[in-house]
Protein backbone atom coordinates (compact mmCIF):
# COMPACT_ATOMS: atom_id res chain seq x y z
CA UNK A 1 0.00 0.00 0.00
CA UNK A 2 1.10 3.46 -0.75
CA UNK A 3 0.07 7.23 0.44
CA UNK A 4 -0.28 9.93 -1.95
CA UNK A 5 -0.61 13.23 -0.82
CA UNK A 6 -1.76 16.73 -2.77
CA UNK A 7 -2.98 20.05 -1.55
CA UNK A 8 -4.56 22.94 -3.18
CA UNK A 9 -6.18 26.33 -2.25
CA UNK A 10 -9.10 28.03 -2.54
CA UNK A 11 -9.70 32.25 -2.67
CA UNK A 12 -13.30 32.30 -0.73
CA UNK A 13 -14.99 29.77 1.86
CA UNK A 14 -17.80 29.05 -0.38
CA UNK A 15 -19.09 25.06 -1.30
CA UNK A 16 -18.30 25.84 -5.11
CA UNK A 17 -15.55 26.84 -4.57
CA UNK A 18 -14.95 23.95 -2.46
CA UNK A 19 -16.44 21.63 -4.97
CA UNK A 20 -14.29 23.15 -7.91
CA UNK A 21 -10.91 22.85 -6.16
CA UNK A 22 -12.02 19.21 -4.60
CA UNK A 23 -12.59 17.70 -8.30
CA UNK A 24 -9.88 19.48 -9.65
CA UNK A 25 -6.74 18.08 -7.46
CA UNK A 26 -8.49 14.92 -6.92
CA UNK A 27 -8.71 14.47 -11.21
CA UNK A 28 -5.43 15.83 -11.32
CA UNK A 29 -4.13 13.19 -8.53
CA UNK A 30 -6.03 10.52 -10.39
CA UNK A 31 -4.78 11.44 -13.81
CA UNK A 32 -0.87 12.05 -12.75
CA UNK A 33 -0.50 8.79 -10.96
CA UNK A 34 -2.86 6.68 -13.38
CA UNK A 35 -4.88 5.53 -10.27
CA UNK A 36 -7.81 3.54 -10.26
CA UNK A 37 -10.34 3.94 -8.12
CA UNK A 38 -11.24 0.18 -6.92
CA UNK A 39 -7.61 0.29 -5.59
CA UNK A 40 -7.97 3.29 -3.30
CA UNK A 41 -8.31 2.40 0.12
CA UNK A 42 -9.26 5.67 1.80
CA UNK A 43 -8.86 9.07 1.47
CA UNK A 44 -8.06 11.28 4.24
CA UNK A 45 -8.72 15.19 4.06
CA UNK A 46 -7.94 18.17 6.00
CA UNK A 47 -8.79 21.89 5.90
CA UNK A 48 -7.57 25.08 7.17
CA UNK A 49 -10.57 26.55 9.91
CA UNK A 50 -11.38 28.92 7.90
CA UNK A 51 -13.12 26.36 5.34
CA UNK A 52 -16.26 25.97 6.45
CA UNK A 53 -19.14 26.00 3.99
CA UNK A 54 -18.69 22.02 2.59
CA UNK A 55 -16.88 18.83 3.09
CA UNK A 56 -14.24 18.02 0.46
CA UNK A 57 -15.73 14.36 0.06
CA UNK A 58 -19.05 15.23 -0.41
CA UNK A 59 -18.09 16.11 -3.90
CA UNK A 60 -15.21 13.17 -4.49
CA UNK A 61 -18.48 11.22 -4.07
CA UNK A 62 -20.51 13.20 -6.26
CA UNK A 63 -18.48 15.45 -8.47
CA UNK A 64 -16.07 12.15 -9.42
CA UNK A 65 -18.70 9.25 -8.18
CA UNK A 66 -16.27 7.52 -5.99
CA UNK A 67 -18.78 5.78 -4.13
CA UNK A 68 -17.44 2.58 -2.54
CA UNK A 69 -13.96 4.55 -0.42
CA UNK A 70 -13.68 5.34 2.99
CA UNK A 71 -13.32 8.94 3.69
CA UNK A 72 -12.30 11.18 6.72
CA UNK A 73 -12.21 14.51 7.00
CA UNK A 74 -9.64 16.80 9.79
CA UNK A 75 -9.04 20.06 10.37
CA UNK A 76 -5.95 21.40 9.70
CA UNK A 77 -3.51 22.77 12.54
CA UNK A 78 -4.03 26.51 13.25
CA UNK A 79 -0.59 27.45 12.75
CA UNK A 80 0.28 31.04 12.72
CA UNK A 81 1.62 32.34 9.21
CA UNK A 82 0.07 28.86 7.57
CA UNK A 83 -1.86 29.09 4.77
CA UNK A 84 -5.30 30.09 4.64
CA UNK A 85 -8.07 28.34 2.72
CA UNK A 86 -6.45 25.14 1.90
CA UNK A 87 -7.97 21.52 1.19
CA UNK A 88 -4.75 18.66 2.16
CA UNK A 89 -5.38 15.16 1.14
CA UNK A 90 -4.25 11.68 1.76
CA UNK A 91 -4.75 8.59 -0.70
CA UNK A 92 -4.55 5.10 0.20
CA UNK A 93 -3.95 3.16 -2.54
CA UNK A 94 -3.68 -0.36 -3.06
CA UNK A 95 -0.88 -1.12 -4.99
CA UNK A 96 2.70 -0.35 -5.29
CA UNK A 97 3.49 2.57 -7.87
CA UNK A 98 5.66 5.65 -8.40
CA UNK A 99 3.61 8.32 -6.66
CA UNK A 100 3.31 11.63 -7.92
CA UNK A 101 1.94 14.30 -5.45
CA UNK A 102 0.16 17.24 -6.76
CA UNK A 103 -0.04 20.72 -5.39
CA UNK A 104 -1.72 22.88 -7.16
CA UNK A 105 -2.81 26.72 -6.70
CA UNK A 106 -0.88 28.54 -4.11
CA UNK A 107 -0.64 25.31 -2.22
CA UNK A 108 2.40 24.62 -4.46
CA UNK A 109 4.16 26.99 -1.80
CA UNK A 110 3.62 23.79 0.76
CA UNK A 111 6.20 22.17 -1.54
CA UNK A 112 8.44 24.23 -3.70
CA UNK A 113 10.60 20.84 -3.76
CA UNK A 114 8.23 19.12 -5.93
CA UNK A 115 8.09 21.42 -8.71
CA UNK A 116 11.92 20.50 -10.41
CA UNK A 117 11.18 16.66 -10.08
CA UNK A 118 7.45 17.14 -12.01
């Protein structure tokens, strides 16, 4: 089993904007590591406290209609200086591949180390 991780951002707590960000790095994730989704175990998510208006899964489910996974959701650490209005998530998946994590929007700030080997 293997963890893949990703992270975007959002500008304004609102559930579209939620929902758009939530189906884009999740596709993105999906598409970059050529997953399939009858191999993903769970998915984890986390969100900075000032995301409030929707869960992130609610639209993996519906936006993507990945039914049959196990989802959490977490709220972020309120670190001071972190940054604001972002959506972290965790993949288990069931298989053993070269994993690609994808940060996208200003979360690519979270890891400027990814950018040279992607």
């Amino acid at each position: 089993m293997i963890a893949i991780r990703g992270a975007i951002t959002i500008t304004e707590d609102t559930p579209e904007q939620v929902k758009d960000a939530t189906i884009e790095l999740l596709s993105e994730i999906i598409s970059r590591n050529h997953l399939n989704q009858k191999k993903m175990v769970s998915v984890l998510f986390t969100a900075t406290s000032d995301i409030m208006s929707a869960y992130p899964g609610r639209f993996m489910r519906e936006g993507l209609g990945i039914h049959d996974v196990a989802i959490l959701h977490f709220q972020e650490m309120n670190v001071k200086g972190a940054l604001p209005l972002c959506i972290r998530v965790l993949i288990h998946y069931d298989d053993d591949i070269d994993v690609y994590p994808v940060y996208l929007r200003t979360a690519k700030s979270l890891r400027p180390d990814l950018e040279k080997k992607l």
